[in-house]
PDB file of N, CA and C in Angstrom:
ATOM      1  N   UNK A   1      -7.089 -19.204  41.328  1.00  0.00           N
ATOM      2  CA  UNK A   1      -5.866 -19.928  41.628  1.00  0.00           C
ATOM      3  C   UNK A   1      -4.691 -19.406  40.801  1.00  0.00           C
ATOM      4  N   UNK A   2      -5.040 -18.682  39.741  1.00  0.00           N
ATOM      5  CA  UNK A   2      -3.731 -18.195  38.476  1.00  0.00           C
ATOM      6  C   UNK A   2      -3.669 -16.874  38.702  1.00  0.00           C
ATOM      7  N   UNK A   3      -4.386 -16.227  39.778  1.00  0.00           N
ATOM      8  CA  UNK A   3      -3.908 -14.383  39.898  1.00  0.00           C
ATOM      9  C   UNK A   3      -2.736 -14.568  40.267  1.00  0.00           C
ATOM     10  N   UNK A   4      -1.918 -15.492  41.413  1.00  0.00           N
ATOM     11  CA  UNK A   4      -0.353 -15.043  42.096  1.00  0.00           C
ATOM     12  C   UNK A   4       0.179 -15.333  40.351  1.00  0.00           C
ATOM     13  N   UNK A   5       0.466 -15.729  39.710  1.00  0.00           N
ATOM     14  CA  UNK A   5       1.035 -15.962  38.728  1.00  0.00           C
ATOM     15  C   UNK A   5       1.206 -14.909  37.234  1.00  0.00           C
ATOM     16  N   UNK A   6       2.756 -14.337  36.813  1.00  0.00           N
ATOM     17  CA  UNK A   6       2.857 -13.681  36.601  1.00  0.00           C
ATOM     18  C   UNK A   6       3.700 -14.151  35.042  1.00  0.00           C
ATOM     19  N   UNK A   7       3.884 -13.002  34.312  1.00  0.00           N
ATOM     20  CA  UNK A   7       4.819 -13.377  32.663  1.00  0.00           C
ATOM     21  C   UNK A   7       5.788 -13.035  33.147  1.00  0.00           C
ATOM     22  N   UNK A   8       7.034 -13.589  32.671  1.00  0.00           N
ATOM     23  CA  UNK A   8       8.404 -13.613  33.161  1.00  0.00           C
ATOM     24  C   UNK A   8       9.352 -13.478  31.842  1.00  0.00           C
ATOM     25  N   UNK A   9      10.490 -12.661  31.407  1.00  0.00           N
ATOM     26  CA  UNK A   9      11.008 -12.738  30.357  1.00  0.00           C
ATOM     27  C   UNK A   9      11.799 -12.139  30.341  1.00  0.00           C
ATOM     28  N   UNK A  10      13.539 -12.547  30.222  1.00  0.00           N
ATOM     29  CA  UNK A  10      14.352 -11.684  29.846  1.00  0.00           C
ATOM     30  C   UNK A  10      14.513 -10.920  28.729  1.00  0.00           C
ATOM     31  N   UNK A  11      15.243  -9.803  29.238  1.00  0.00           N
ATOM     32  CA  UNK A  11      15.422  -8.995  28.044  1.00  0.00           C
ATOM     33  C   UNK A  11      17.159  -8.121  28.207  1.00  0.00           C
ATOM     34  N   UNK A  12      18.051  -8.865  27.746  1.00  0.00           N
ATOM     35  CA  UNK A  12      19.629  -8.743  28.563  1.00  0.00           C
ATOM     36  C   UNK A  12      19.294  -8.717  30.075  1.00  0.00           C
ATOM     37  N   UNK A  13      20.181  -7.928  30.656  1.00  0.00           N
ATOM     38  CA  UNK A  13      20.450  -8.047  32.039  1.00  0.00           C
ATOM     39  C   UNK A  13      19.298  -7.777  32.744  1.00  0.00           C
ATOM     40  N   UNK A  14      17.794  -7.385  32.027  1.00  0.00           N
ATOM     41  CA  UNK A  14      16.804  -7.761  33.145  1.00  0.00           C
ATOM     42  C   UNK A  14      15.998  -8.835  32.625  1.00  0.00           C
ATOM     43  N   UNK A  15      14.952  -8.593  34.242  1.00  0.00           N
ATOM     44  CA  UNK A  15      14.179  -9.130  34.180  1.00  0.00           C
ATOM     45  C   UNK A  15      12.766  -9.015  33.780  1.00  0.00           C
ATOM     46  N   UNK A  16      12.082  -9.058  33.129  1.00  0.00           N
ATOM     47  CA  UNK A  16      10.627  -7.892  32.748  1.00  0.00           C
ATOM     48  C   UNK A  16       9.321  -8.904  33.520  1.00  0.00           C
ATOM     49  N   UNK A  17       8.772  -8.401  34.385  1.00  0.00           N
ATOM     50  CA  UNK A  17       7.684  -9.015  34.811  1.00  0.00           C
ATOM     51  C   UNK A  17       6.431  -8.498  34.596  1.00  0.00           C
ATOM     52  N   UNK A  18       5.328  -9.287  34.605  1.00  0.00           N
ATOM     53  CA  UNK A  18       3.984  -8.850  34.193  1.00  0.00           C
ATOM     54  C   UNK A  18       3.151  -8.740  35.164  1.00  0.00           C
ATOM     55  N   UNK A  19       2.375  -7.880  35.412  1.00  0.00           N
ATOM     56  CA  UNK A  19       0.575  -9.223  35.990  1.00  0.00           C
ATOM     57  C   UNK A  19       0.131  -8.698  35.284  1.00  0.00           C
ATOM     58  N   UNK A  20      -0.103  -8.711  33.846  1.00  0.00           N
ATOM     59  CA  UNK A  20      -0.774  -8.692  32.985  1.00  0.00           C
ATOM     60  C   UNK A  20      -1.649  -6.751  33.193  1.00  0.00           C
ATOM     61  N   UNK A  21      -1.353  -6.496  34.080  1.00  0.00           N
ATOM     62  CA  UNK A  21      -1.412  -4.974  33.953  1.00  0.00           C
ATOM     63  C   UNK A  21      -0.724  -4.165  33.647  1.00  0.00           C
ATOM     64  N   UNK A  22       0.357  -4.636  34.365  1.00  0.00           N
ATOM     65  CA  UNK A  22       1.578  -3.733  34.276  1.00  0.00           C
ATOM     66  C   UNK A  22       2.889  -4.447  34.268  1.00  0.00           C
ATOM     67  N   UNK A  23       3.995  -3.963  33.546  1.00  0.00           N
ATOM     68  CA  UNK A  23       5.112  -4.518  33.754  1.00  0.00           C
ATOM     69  C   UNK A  23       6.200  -3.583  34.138  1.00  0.00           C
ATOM     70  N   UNK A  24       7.481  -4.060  34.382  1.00  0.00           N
ATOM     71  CA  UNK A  24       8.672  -3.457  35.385  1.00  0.00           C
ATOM     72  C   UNK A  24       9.580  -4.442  34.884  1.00  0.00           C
ATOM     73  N   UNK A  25      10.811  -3.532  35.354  1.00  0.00           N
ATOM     74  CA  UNK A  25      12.329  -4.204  35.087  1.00  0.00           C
ATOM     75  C   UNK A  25      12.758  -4.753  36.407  1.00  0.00           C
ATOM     76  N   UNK A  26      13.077  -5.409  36.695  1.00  0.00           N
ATOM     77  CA  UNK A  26      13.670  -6.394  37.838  1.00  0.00           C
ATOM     78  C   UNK A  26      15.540  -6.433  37.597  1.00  0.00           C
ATOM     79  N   UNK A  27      16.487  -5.665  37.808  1.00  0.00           N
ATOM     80  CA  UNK A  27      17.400  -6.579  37.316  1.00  0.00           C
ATOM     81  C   UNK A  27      17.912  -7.957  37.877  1.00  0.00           C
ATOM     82  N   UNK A  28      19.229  -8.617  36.992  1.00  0.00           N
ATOM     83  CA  UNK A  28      18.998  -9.994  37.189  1.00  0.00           C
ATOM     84  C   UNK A  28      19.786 -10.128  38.786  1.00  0.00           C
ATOM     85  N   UNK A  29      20.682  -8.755  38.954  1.00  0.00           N
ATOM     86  CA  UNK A  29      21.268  -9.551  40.143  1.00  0.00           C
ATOM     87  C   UNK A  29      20.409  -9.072  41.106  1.00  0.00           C
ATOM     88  N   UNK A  30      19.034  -8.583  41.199  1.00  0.00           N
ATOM     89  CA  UNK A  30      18.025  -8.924  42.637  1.00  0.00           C
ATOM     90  C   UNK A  30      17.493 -10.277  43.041  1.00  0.00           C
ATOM     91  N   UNK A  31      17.819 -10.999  41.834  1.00  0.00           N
ATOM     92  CA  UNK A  31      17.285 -12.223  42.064  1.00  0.00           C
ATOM     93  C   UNK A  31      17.997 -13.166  42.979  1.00  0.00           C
ATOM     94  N   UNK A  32      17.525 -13.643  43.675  1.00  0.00           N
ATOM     95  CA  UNK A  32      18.111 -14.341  45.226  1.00  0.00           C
ATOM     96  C   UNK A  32      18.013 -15.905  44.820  1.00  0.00           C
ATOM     97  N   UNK A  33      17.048 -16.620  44.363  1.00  0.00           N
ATOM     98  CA  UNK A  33      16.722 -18.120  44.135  1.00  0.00           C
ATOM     99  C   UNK A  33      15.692 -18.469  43.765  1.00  0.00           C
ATOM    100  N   UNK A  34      15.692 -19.478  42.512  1.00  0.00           N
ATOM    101  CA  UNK A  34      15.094 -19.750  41.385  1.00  0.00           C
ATOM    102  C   UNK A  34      14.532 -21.116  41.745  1.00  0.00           C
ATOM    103  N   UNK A  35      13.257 -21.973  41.986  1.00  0.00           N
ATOM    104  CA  UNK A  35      12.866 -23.196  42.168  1.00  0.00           C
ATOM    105  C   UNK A  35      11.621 -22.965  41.245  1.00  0.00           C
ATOM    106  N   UNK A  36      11.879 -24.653  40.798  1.00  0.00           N
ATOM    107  CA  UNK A  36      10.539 -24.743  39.891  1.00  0.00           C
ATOM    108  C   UNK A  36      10.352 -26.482  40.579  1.00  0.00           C
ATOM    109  N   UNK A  37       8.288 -26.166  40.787  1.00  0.00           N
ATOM    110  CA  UNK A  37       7.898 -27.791  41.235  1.00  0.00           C
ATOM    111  C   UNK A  37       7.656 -28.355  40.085  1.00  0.00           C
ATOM    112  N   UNK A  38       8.440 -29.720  39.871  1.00  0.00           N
ATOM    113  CA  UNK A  38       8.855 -30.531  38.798  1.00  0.00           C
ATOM    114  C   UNK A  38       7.455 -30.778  39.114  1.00  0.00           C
ATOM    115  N   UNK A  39       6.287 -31.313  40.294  1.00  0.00           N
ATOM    116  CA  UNK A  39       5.406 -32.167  40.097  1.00  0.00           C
ATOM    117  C   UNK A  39       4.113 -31.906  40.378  1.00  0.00           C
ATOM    118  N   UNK A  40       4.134 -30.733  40.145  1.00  0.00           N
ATOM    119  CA  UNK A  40       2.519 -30.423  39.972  1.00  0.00           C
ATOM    120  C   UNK A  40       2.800 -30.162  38.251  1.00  0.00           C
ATOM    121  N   UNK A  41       1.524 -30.086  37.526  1.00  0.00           N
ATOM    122  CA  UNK A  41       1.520 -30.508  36.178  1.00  0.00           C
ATOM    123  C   UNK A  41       1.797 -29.282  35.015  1.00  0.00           C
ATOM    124  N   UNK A  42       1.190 -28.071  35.800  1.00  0.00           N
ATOM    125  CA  UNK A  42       1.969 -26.597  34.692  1.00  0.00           C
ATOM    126  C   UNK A  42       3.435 -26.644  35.526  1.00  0.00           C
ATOM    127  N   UNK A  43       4.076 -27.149  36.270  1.00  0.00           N
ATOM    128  CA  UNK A  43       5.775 -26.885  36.521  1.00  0.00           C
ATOM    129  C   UNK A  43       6.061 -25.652  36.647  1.00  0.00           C
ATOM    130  N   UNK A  44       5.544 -24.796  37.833  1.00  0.00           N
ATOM    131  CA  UNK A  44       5.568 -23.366  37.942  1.00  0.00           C
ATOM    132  C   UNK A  44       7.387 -23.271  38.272  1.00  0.00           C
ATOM    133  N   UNK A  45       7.508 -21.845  38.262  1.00  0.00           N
ATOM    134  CA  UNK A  45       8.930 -21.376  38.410  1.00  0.00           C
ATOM    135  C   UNK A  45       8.504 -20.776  39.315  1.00  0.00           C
ATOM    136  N   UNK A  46       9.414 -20.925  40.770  1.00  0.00           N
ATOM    137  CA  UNK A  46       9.105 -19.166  41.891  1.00  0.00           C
ATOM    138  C   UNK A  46      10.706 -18.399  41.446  1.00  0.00           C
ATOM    139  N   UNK A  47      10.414 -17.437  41.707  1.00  0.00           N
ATOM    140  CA  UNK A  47      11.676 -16.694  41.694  1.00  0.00           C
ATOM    141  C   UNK A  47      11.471 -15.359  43.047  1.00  0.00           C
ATOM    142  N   UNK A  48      12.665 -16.206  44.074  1.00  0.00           N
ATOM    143  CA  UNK A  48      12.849 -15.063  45.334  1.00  0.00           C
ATOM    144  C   UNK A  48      13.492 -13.862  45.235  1.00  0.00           C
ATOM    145  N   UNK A  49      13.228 -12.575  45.510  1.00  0.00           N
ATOM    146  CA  UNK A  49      14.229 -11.773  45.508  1.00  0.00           C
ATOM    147  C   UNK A  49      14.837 -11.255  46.028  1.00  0.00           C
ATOM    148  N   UNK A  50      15.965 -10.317  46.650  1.00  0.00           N
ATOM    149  CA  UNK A  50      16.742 -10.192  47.162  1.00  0.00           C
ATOM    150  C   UNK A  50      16.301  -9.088  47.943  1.00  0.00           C
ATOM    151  N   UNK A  51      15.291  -8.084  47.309  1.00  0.00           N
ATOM    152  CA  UNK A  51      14.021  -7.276  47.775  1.00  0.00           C
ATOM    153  C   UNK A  51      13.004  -6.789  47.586  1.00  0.00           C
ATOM    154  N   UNK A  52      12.708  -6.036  48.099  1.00  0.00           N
ATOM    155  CA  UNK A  52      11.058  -6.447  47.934  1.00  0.00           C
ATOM    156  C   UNK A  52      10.577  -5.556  46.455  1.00  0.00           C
ATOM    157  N   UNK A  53      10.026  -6.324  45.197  1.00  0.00           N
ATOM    158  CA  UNK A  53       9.732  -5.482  43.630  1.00  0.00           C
ATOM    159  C   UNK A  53       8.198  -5.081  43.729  1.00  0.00           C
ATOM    160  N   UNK A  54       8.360  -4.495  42.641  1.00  0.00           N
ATOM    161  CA  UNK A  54       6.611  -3.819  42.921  1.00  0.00           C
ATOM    162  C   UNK A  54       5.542  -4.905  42.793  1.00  0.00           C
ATOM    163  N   UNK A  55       6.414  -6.220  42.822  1.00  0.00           N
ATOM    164  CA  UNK A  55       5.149  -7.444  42.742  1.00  0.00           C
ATOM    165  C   UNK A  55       5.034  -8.222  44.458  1.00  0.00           C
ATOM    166  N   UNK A  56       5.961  -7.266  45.262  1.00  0.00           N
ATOM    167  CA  UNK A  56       6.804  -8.459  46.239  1.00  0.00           C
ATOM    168  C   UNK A  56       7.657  -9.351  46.083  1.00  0.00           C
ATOM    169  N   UNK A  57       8.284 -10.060  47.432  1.00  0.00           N
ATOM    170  CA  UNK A  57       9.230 -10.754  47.465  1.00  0.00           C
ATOM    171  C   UNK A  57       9.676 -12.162  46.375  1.00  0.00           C
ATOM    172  N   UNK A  58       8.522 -12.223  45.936  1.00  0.00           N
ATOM    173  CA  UNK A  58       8.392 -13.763  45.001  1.00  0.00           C
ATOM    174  C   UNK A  58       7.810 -13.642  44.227  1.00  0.00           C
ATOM    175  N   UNK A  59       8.051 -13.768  43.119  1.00  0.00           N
ATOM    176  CA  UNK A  59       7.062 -14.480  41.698  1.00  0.00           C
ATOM    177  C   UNK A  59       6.729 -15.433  41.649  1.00  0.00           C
ATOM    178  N   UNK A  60       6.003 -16.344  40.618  1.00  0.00           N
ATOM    179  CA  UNK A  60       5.700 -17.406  40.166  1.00  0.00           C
ATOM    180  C   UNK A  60       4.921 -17.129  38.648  1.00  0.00           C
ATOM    181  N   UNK A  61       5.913 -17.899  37.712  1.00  0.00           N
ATOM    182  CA  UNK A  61       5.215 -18.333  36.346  1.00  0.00           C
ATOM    183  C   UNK A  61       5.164 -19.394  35.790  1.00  0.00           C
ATOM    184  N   UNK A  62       4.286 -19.847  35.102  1.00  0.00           N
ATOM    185  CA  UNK A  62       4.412 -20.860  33.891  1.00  0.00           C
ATOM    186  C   UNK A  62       5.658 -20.499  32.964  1.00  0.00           C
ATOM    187  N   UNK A  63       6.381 -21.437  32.499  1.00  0.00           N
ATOM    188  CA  UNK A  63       7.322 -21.611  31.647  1.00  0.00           C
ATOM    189  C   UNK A  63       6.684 -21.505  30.201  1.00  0.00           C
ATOM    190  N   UNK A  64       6.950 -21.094  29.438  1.00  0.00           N
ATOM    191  CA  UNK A  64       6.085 -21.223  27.961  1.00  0.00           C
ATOM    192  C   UNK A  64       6.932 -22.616  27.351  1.00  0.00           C
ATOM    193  N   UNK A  65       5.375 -23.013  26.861  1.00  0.00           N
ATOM    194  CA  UNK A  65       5.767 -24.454  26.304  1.00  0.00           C
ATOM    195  C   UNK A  65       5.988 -25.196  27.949  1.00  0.00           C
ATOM    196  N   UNK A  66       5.100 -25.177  28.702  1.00  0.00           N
ATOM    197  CA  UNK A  66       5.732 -26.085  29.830  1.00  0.00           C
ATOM    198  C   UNK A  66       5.192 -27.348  29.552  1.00  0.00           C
ATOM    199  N   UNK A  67       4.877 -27.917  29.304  1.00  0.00           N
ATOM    200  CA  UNK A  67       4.513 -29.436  28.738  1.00  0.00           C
ATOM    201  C   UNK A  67       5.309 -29.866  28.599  1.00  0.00           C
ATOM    202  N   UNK A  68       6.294 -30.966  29.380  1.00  0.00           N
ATOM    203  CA  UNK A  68       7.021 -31.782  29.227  1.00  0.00           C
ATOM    204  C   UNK A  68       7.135 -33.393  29.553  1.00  0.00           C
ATOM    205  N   UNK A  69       7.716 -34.239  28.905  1.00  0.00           N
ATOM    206  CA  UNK A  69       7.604 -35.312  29.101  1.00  0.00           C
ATOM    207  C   UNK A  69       8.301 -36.251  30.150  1.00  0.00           C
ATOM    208  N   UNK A  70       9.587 -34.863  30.428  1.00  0.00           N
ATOM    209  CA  UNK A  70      10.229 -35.824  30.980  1.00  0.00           C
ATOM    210  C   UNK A  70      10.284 -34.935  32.418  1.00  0.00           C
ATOM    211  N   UNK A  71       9.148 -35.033  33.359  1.00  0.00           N
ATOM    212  CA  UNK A  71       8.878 -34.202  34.271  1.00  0.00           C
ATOM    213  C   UNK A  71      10.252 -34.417  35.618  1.00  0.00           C
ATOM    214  N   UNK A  72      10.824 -35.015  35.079  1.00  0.00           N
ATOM    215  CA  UNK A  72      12.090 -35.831  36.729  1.00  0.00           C
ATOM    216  C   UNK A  72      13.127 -34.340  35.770  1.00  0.00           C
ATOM    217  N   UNK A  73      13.548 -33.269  35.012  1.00  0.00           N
ATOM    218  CA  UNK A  73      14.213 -32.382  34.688  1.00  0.00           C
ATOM    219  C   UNK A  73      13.541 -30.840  34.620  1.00  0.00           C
ATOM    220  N   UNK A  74      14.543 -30.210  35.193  1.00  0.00           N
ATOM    221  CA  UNK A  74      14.066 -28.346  35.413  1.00  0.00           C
ATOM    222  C   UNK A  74      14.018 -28.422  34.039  1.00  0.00           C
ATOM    223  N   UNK A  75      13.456 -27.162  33.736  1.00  0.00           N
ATOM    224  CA  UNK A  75      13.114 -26.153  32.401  1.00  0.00           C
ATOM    225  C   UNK A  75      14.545 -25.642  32.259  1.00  0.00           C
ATOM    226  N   UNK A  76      14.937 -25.256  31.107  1.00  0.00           N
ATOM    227  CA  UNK A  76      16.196 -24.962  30.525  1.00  0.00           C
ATOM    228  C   UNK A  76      16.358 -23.241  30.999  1.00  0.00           C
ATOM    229  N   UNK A  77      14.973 -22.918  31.332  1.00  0.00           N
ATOM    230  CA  UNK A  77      14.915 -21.611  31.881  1.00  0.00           C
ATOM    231  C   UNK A  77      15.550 -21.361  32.957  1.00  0.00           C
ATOM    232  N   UNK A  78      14.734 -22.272  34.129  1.00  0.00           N
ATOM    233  CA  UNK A  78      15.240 -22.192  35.360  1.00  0.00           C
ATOM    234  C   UNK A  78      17.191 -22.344  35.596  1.00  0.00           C
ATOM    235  N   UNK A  79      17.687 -22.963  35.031  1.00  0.00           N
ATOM    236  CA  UNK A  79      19.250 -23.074  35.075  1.00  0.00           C
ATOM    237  C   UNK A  79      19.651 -21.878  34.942  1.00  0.00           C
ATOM    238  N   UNK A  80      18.382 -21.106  33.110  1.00  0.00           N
ATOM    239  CA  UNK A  80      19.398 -19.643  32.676  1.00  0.00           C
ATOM    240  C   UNK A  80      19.351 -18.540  33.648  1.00  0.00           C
ATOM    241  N   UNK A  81      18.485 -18.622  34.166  1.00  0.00           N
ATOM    242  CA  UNK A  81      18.400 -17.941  35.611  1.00  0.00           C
ATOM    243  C   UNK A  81      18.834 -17.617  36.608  1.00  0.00           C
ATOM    244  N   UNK A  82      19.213 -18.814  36.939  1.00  0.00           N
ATOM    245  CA  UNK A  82      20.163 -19.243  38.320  1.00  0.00           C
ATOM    246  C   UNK A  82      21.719 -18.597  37.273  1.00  0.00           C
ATOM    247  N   UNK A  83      21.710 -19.537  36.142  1.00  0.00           N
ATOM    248  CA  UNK A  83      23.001 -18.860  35.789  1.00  0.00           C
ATOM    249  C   UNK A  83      23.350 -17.195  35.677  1.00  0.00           C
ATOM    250  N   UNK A  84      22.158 -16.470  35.133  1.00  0.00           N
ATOM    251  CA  UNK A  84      22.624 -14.922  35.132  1.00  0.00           C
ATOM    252  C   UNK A  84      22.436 -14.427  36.475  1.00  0.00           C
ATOM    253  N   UNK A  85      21.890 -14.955  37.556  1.00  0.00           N
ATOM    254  CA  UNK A  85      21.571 -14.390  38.681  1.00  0.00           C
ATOM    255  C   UNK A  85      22.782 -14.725  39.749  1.00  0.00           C
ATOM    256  N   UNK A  86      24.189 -15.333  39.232  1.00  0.00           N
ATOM    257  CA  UNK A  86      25.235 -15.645  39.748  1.00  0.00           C
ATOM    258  C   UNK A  86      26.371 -14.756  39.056  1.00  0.00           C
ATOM    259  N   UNK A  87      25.911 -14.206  37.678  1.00  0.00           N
ATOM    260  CA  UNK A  87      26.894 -13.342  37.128  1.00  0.00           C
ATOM    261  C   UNK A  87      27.615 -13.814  36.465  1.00  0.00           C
ATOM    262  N   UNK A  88      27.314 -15.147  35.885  1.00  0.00           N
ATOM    263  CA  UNK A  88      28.386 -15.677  35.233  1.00  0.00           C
ATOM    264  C   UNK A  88      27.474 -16.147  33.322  1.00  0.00           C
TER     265      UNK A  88
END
């Protein structure tokens, strides 16, 4: 159930993705749209892209530290995301 799921981490203007084999630079403006499900219990992040990366069209990761209490709010991630993936 945790193979689609990948490490996710900026590093300035990219994006560095994992599957734990290999990683790649993504930059931030391929990124198309950022959703994370508040209600399943790890609170995955997808991230769509604008085309197709050597992982395909979509990611999905765990947030580090995703344990939260107050599950009705996104990860502080998901916003920074959406925010560099708008350019601003």
């Amino acid at each position: 159930m945790t193979i689609p799921l990948k490490r996710a981490r900026l590093d300035g203007e990219k994006l560095l993705v994992s599957n734990y084999i290999v990683e790649r630079e993504i930059p931030i403006n391929q990124i198309a749209e950022v959703r994370q499900n508040r209600w399943l219990n790890l609170r995955p992040v997808t991230i769509t892209f604008r085309t197709s990366t050597p992982f395909g069209n979509r990611i999905a990761f765990i947030p580090h530290g995703f344990f939260q209490m107050m599950f009705w709010k996104e990860d502080k991630r998901v916003s920074e995301l959406r925010r560099l993936a708008r350019g601003r």
